[in-house]
N, C-alpha and C. Protein backbone atom coordinates (compact mmCIF):
# COMPACT_ATOMS: atom_id res chain seq x y z
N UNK A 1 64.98 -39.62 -1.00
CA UNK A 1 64.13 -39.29 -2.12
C UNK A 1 62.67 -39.47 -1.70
N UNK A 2 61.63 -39.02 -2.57
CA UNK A 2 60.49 -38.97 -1.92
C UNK A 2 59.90 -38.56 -3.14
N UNK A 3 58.63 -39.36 -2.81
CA UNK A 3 57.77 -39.35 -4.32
C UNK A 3 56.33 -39.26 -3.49
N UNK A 4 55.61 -39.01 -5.08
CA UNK A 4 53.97 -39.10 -4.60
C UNK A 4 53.28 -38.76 -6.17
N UNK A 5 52.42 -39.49 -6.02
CA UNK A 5 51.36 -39.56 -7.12
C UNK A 5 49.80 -39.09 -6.91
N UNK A 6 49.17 -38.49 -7.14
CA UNK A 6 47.98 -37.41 -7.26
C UNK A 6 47.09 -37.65 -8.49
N UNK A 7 46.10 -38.29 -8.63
CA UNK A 7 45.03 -38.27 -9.88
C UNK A 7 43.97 -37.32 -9.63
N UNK A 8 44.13 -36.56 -10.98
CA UNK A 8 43.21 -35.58 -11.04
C UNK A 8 42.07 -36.19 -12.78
N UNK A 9 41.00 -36.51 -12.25
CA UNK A 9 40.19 -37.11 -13.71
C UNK A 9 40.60 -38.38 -14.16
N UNK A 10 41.24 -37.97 -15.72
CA UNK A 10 42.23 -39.10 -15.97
C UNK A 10 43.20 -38.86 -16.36
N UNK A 11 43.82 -38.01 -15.30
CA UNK A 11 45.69 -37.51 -15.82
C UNK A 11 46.00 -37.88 -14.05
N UNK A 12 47.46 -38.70 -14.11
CA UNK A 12 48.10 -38.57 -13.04
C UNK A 12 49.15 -38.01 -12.86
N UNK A 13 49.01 -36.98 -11.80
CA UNK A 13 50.29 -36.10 -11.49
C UNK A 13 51.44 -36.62 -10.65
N UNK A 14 52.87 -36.44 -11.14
CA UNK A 14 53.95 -37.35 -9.98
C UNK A 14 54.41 -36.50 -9.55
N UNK A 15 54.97 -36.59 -8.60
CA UNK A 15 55.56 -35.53 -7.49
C UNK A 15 56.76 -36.42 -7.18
N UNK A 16 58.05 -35.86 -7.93
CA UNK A 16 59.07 -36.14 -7.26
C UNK A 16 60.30 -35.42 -6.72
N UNK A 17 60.99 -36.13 -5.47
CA UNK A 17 61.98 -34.77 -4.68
C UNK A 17 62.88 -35.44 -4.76
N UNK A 18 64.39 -35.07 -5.15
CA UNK A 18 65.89 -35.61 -5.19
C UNK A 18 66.23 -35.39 -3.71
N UNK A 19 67.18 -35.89 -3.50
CA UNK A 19 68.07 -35.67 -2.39
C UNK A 19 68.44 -34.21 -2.52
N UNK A 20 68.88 -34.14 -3.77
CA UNK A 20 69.33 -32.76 -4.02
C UNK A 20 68.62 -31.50 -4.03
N UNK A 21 67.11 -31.93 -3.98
CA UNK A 21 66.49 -30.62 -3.77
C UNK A 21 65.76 -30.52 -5.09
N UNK A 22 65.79 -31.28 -6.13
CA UNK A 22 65.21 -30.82 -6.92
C UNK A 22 64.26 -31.54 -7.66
N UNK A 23 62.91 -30.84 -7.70
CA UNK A 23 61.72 -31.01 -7.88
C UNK A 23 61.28 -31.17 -8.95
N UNK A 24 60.46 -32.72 -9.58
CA UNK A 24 59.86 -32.70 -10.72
C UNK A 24 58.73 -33.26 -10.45
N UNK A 25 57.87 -32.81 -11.37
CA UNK A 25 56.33 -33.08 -11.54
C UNK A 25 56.08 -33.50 -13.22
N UNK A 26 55.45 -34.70 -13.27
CA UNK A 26 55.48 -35.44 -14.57
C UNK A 26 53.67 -35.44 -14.69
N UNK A 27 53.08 -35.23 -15.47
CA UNK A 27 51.82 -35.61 -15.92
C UNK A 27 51.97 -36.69 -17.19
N UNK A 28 51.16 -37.91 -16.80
CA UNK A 28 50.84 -39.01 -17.48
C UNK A 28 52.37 -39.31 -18.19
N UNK A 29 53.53 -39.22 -17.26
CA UNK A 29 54.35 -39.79 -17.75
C UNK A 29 55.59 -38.23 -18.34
N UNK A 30 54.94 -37.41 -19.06
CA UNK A 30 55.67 -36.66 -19.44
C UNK A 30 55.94 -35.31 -18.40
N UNK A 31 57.28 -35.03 -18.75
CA UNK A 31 57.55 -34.08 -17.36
C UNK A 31 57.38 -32.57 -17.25
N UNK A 32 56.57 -31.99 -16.94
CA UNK A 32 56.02 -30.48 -17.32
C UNK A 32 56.52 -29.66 -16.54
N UNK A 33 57.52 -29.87 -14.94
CA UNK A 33 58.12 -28.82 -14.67
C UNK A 33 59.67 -29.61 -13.92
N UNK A 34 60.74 -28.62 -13.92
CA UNK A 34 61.32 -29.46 -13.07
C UNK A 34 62.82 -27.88 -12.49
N UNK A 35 61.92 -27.94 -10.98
CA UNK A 35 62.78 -26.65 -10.35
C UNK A 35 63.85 -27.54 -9.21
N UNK A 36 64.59 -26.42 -8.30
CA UNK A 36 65.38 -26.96 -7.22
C UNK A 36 65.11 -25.73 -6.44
N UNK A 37 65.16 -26.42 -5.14
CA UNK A 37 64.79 -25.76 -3.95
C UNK A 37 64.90 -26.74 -2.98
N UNK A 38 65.04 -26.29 -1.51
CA UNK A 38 64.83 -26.98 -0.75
C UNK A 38 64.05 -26.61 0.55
N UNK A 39 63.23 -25.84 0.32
CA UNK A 39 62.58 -25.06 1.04
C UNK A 39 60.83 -25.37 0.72
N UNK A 40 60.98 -25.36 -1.10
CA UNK A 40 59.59 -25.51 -1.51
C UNK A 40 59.19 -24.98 -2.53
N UNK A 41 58.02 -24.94 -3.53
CA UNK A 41 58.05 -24.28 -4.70
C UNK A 41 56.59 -24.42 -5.45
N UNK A 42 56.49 -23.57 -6.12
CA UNK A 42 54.95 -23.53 -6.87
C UNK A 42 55.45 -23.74 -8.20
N UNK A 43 54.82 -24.87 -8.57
CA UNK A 43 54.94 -25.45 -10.29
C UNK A 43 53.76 -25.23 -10.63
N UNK A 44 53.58 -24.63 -11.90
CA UNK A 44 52.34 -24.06 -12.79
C UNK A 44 52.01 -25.17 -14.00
N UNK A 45 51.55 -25.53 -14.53
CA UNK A 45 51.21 -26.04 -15.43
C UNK A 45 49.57 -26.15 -16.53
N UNK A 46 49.29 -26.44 -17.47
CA UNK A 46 48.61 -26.61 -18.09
C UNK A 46 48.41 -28.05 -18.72
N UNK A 47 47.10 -28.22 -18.64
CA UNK A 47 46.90 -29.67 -19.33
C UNK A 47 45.24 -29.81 -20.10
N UNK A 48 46.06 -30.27 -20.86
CA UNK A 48 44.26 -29.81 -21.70
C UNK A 48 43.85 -31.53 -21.23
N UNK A 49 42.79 -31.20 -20.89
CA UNK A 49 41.60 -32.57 -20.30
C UNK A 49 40.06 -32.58 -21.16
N UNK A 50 40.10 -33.25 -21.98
CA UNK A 50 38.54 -33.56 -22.79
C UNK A 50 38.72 -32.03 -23.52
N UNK A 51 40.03 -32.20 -24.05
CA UNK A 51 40.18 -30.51 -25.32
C UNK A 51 39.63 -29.17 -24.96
N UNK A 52 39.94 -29.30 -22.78
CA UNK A 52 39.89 -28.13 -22.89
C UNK A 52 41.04 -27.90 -21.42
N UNK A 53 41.63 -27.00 -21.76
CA UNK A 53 42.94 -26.21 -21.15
C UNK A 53 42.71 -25.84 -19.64
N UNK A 54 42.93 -26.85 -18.74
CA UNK A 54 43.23 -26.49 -17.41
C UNK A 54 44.14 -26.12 -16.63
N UNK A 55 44.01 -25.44 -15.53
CA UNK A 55 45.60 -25.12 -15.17
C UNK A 55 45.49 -25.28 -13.70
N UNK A 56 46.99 -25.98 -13.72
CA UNK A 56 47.16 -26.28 -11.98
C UNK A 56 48.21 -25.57 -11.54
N UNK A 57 47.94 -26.07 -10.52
CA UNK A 57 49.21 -25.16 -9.41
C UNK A 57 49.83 -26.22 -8.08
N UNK A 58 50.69 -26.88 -8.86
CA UNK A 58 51.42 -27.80 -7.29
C UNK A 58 52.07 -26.92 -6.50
N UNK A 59 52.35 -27.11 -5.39
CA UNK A 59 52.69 -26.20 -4.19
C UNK A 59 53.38 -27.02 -3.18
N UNK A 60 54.86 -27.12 -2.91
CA UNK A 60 55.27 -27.90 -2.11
C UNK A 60 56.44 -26.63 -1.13
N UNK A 61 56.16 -27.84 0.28
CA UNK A 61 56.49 -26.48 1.54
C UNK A 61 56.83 -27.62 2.54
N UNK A 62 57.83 -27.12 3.43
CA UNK A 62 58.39 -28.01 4.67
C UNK A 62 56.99 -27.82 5.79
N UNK A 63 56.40 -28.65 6.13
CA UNK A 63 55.91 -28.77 7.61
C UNK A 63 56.39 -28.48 8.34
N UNK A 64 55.72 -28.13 9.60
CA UNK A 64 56.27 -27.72 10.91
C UNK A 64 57.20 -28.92 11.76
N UNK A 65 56.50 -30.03 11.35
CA UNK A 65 57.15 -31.26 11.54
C UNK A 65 58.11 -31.68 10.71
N UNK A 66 58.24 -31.31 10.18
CA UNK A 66 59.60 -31.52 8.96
C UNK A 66 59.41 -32.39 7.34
N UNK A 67 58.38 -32.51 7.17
CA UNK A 67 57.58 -33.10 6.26
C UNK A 67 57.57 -32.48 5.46
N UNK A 68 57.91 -32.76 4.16
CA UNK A 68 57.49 -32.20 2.73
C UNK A 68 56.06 -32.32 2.57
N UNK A 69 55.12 -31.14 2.37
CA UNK A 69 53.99 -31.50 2.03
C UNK A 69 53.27 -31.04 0.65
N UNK A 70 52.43 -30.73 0.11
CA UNK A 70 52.09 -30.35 -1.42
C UNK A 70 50.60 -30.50 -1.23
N UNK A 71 50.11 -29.11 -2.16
CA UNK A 71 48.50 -28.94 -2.08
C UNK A 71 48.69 -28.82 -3.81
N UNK A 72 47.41 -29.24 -4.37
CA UNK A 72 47.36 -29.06 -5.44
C UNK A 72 45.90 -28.00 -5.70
N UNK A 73 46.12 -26.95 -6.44
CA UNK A 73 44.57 -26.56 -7.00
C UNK A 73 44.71 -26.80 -8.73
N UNK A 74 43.34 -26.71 -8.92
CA UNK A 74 42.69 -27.13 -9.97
C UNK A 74 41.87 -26.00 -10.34
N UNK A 75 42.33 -25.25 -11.60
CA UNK A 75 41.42 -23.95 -11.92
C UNK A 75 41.16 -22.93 -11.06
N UNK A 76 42.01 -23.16 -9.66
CA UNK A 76 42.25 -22.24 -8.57
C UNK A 76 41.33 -23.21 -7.67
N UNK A 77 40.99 -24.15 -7.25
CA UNK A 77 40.07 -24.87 -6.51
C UNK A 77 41.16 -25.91 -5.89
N UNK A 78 41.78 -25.66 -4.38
CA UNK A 78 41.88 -26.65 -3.99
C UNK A 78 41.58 -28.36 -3.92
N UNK A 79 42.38 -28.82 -4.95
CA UNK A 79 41.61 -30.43 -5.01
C UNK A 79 42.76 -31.57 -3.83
N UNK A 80 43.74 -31.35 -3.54
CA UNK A 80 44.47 -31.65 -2.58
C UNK A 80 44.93 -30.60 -1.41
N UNK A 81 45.23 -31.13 -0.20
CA UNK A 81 45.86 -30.09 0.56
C UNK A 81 46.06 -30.86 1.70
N UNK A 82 47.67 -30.44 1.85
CA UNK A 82 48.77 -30.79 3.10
C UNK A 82 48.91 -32.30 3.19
N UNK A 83 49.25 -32.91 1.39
CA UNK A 83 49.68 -34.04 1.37
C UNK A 83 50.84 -34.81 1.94
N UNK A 84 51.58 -35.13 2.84
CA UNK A 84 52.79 -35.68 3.08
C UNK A 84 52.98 -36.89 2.06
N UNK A 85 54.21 -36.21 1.44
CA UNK A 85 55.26 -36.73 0.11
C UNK A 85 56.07 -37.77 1.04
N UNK A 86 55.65 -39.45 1.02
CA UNK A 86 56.26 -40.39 1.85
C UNK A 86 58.08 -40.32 1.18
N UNK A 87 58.89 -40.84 2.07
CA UNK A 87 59.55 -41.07 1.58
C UNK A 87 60.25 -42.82 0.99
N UNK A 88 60.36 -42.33 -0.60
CA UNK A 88 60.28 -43.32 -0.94
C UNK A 88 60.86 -43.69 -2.66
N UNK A 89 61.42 -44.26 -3.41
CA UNK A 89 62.15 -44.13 -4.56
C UNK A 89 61.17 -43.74 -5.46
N UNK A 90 61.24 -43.48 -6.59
CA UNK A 90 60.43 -43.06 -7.55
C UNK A 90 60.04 -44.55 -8.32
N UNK A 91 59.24 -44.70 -8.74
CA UNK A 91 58.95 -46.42 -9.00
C UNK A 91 58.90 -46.16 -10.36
N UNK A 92 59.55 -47.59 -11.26
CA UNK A 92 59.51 -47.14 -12.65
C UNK A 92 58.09 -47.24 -13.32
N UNK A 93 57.73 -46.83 -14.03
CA UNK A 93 56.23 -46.84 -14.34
C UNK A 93 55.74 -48.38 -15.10
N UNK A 94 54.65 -49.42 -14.97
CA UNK A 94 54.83 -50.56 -15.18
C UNK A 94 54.98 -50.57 -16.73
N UNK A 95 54.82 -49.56 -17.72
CA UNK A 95 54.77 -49.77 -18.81
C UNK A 95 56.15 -49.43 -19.84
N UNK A 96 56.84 -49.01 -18.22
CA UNK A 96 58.29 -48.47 -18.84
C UNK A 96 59.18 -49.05 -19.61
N UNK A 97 59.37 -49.86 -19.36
CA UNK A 97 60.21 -50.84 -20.08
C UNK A 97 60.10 -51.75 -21.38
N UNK A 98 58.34 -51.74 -21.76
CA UNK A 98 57.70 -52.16 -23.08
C UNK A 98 57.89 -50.79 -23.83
N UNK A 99 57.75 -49.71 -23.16
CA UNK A 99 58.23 -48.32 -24.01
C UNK A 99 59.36 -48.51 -24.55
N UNK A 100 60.26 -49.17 -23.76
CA UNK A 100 61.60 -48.45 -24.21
C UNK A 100 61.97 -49.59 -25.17
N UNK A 101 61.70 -50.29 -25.23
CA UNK A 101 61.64 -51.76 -25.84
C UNK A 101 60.92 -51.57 -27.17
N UNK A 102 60.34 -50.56 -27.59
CA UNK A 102 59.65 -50.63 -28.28
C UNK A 102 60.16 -49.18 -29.08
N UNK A 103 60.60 -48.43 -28.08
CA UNK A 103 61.78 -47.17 -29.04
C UNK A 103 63.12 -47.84 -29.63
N UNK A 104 63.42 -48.88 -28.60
CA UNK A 104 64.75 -49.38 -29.44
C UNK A 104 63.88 -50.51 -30.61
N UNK A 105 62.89 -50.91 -30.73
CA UNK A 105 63.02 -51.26 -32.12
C UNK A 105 62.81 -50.82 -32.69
N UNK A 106 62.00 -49.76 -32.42
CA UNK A 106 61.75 -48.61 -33.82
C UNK A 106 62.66 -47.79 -34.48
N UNK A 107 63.77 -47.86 -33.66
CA UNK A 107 65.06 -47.02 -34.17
C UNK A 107 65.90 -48.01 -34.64
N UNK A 108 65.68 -49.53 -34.66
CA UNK A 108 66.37 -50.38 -35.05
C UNK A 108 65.87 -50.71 -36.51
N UNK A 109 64.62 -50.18 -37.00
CA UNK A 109 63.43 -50.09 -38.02
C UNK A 109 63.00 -51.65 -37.98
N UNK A 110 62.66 -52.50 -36.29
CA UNK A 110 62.25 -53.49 -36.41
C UNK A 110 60.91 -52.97 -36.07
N UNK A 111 60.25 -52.69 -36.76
CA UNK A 111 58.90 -51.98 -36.75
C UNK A 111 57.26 -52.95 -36.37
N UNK A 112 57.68 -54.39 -37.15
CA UNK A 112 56.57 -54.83 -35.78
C UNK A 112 56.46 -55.25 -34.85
N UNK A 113 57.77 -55.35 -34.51
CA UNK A 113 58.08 -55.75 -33.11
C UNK A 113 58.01 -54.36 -32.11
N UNK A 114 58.34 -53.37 -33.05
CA UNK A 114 58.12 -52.36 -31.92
C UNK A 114 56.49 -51.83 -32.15
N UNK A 115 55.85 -52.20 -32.71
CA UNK A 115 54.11 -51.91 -32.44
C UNK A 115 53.87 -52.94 -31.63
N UNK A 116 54.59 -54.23 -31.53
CA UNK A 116 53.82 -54.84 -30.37
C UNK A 116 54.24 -54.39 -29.21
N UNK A 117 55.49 -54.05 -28.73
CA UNK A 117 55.62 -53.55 -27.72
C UNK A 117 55.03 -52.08 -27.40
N UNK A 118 54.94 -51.28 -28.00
CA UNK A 118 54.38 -49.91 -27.78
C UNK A 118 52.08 -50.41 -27.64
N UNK A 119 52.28 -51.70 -28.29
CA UNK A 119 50.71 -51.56 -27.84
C UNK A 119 50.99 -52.49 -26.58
N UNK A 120 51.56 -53.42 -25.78
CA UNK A 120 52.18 -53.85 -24.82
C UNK A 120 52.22 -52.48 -23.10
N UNK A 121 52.73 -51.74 -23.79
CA UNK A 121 52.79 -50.37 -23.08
C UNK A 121 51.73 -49.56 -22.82
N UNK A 122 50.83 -49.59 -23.69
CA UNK A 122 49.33 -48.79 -23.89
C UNK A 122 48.39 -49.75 -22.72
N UNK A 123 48.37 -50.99 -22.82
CA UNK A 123 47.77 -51.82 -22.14
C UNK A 123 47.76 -51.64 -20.41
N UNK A 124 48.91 -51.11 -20.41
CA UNK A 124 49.53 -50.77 -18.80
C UNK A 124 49.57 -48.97 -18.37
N UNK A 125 49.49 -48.05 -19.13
CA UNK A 125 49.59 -46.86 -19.28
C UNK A 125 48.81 -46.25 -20.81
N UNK A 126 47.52 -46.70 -20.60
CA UNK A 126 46.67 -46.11 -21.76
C UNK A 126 46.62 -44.49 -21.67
N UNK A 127 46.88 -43.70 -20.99
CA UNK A 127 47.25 -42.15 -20.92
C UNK A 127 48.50 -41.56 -21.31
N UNK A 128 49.62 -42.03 -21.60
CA UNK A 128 50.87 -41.83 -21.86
C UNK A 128 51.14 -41.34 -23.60
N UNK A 129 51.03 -40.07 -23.91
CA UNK A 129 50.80 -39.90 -25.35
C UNK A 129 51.86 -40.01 -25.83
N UNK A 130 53.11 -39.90 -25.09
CA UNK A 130 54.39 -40.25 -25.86
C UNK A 130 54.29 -41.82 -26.48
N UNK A 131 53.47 -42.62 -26.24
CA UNK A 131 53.86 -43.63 -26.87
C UNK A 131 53.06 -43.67 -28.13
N UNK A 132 51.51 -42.93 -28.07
CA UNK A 132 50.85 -42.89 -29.43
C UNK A 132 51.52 -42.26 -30.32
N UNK A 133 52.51 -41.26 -30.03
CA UNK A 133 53.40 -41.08 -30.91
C UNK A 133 54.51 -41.67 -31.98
N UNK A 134 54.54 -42.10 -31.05
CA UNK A 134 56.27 -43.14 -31.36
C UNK A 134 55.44 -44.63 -31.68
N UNK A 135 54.25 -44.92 -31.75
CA UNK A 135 53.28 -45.37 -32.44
C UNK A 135 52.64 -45.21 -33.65
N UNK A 136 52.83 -43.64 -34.24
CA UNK A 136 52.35 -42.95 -35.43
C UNK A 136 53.31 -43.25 -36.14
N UNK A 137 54.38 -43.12 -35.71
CA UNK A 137 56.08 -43.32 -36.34
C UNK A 137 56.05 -44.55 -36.82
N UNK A 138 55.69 -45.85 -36.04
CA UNK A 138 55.89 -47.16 -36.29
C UNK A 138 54.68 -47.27 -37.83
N UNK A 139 53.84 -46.78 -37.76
CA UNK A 139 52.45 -47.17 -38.36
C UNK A 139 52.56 -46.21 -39.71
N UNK A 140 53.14 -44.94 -39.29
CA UNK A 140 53.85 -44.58 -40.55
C UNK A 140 55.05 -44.81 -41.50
N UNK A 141 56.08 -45.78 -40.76
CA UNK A 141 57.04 -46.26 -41.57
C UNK A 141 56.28 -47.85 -42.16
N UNK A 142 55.58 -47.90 -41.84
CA UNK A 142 54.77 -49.03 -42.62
C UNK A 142 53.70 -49.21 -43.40
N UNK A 143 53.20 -47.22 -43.71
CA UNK A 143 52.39 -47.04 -44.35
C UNK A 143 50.83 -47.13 -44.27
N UNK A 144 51.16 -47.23 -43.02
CA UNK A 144 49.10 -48.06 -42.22
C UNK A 144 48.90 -46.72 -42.14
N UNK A 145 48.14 -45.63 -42.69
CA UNK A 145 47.93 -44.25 -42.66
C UNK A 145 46.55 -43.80 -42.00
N UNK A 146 45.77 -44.75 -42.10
CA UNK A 146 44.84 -44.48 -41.27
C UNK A 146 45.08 -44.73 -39.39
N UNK A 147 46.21 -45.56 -39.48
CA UNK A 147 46.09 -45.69 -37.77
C UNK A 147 46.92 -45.25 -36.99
N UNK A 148 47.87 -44.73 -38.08
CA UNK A 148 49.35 -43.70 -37.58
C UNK A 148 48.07 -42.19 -37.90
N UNK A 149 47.75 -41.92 -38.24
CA UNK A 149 46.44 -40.59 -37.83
C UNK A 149 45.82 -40.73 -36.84
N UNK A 150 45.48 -41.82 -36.46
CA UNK A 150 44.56 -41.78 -35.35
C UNK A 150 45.40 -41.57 -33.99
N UNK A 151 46.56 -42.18 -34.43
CA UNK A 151 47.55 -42.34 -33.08
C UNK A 151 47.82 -40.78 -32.81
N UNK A 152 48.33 -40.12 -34.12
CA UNK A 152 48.51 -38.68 -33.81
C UNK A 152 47.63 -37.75 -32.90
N UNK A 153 46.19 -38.20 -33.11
CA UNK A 153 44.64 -37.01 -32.97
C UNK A 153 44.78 -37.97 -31.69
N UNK A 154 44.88 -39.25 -31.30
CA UNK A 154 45.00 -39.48 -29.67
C UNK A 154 46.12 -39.04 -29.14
N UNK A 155 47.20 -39.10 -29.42
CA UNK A 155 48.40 -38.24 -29.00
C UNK A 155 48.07 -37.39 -28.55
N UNK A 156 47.71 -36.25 -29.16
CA UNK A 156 47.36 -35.02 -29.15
C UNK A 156 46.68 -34.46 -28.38
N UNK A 157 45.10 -35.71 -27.93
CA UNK A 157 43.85 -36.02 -27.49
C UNK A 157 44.80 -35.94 -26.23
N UNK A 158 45.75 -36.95 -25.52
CA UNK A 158 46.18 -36.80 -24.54
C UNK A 158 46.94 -36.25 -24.16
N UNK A 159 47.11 -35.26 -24.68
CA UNK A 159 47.75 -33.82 -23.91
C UNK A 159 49.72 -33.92 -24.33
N UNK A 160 50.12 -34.64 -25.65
CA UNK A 160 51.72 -34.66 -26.01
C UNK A 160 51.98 -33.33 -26.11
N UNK A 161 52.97 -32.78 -25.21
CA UNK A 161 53.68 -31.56 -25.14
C UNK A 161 54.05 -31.16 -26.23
N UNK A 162 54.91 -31.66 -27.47
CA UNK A 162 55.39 -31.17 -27.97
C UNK A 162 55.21 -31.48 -29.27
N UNK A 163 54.22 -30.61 -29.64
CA UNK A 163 53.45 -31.14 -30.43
C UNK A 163 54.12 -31.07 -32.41
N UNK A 164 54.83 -29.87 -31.40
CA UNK A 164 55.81 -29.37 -33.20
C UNK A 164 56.29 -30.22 -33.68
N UNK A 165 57.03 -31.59 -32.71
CA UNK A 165 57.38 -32.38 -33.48
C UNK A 165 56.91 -33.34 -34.78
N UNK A 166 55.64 -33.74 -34.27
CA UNK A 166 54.39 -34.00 -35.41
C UNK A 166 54.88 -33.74 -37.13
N UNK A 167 55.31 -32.53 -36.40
CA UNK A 167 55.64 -31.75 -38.02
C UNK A 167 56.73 -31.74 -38.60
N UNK A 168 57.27 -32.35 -37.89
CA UNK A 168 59.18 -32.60 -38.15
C UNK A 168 59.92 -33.64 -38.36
N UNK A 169 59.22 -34.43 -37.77
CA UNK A 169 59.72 -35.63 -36.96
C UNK A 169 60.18 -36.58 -38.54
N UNK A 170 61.12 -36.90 -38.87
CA UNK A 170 61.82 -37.50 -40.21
C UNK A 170 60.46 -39.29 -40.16
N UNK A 171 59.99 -39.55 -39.38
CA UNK A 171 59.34 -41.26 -38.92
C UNK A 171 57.92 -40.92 -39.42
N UNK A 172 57.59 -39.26 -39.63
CA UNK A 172 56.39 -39.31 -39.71
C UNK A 172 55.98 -38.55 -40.85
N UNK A 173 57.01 -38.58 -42.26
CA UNK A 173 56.94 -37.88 -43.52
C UNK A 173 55.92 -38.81 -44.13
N UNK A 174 55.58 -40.03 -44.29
CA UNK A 174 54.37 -40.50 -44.93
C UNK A 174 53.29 -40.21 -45.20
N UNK A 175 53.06 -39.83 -43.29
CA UNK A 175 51.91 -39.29 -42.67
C UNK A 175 51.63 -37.82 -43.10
N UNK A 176 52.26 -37.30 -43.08
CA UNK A 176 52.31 -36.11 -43.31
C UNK A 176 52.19 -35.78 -45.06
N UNK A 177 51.89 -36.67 -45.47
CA UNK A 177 51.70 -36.15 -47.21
C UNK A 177 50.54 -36.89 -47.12
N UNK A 178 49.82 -37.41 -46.22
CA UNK A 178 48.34 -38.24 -46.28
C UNK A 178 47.41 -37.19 -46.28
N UNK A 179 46.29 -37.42 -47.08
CA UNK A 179 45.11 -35.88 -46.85
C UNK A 179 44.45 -35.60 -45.49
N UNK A 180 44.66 -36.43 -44.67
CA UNK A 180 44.09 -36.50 -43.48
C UNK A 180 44.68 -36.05 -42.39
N UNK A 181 46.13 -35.80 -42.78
CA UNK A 181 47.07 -34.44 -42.16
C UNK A 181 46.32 -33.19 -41.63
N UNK A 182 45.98 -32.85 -42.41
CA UNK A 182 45.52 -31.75 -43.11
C UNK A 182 44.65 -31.16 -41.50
N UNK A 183 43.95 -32.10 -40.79
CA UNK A 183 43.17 -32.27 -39.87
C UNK A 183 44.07 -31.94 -38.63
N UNK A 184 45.13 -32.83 -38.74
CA UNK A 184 46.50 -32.40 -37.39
C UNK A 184 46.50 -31.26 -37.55
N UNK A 185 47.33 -31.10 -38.35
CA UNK A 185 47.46 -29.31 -38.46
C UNK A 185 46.80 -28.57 -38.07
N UNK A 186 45.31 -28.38 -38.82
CA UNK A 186 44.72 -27.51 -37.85
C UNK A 186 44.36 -27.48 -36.42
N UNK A 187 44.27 -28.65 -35.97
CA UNK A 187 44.13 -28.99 -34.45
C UNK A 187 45.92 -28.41 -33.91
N UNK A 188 46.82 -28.87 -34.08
CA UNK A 188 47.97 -28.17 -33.79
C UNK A 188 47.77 -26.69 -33.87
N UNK A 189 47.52 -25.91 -34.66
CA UNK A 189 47.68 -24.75 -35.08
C UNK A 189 46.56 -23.94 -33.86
N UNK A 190 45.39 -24.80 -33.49
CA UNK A 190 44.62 -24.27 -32.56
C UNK A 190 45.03 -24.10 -31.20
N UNK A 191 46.58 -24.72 -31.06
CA UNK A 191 46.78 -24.79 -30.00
C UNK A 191 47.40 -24.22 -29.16
């Protein structure tokens, strides 16, 4: 297996290779492409940085020496090139485990125990918007409506993929009848 990590600003890109050939690339935690090959492959992506929409292009290819290597551009601008991907396990991320610690209490509806752990997690991975999420959830089943909003518009702020959920999500019906919704939405809708 063989990994590698790449900071571009303040988003970090992971680069990881299975035994099996197959290729994922995670930004700030969440995973935006994931192909198989064993030869090599161009992953496309988008990431909005300071609310505005950039697009990369990872690029991974065997060396002549037998090396996995990977160039990254940035808006078409080479910002890496002919990185060798060490080989090496994928490392769990240090905030991983206060995450998950903090989804199982929120699904347990031990709700301040899981805001301390999800702000536990922020402390170690302040870029990771899946957790301001699942943060909005906690802060909205407890009715704190001003800071389950804010968590959302930073969520959001940091680039959470999927954003429809916002609008669905059964943890975040409170929030969602607050007038200050009103604001997500259109920022969603712009997007």
């Amino acid at each position: 297996m063989q990994y590698l990590e790449l900071v571009s600003g303040d988003i970090t890109i992971c680069y990881h290779n299975s035994w099996t050939g197959v290729e994922t690339v995670e930004i700030n935690g969440q995973t935006y492409s994931k192909q198989s090959s064993i030869m090599g492959l161009q992953h496309q992506f988008d990431v909005k940085e300071n609310g505005i929409l950039v697009h990369y292009q990872l690029t991974s290819r065997l060396g002549n020496d037998g090396n996995v290597l990977v160039d990254l551009l940035r808006d078409g601008i080479m910002i890496h090139k002919n990185v060798i991907v060490p080989y090496t396990t994928k490392p769990k991320s240090p905030a991983f485990a206060d995450k998950q610690e903090g989804l199982k209490k929120l699904k347990m509806y031990d709700i301040d125990q899981a805001i301390d752990e999800f702000k536990k997690a922020l402390k170690k991975t302040p870029n990771d918007p899946e957790i301001y999420f699942h943060l909005a959830c906690a802060y909205s089943n407890k009715e704190m409506a001003n800071e389950g909003l804010s968590c959302l518009v930073t969520a959001i702020e940091k680039g959470l993929k999927d954003t429809e959920m916002i609008l669905s999500h059964e943890m975040l019906s409170y929030l969602r009848m607050q007038p200050g919704f009103e604001h997500i939405q259109s920022v969603i809708k712009k997007m």
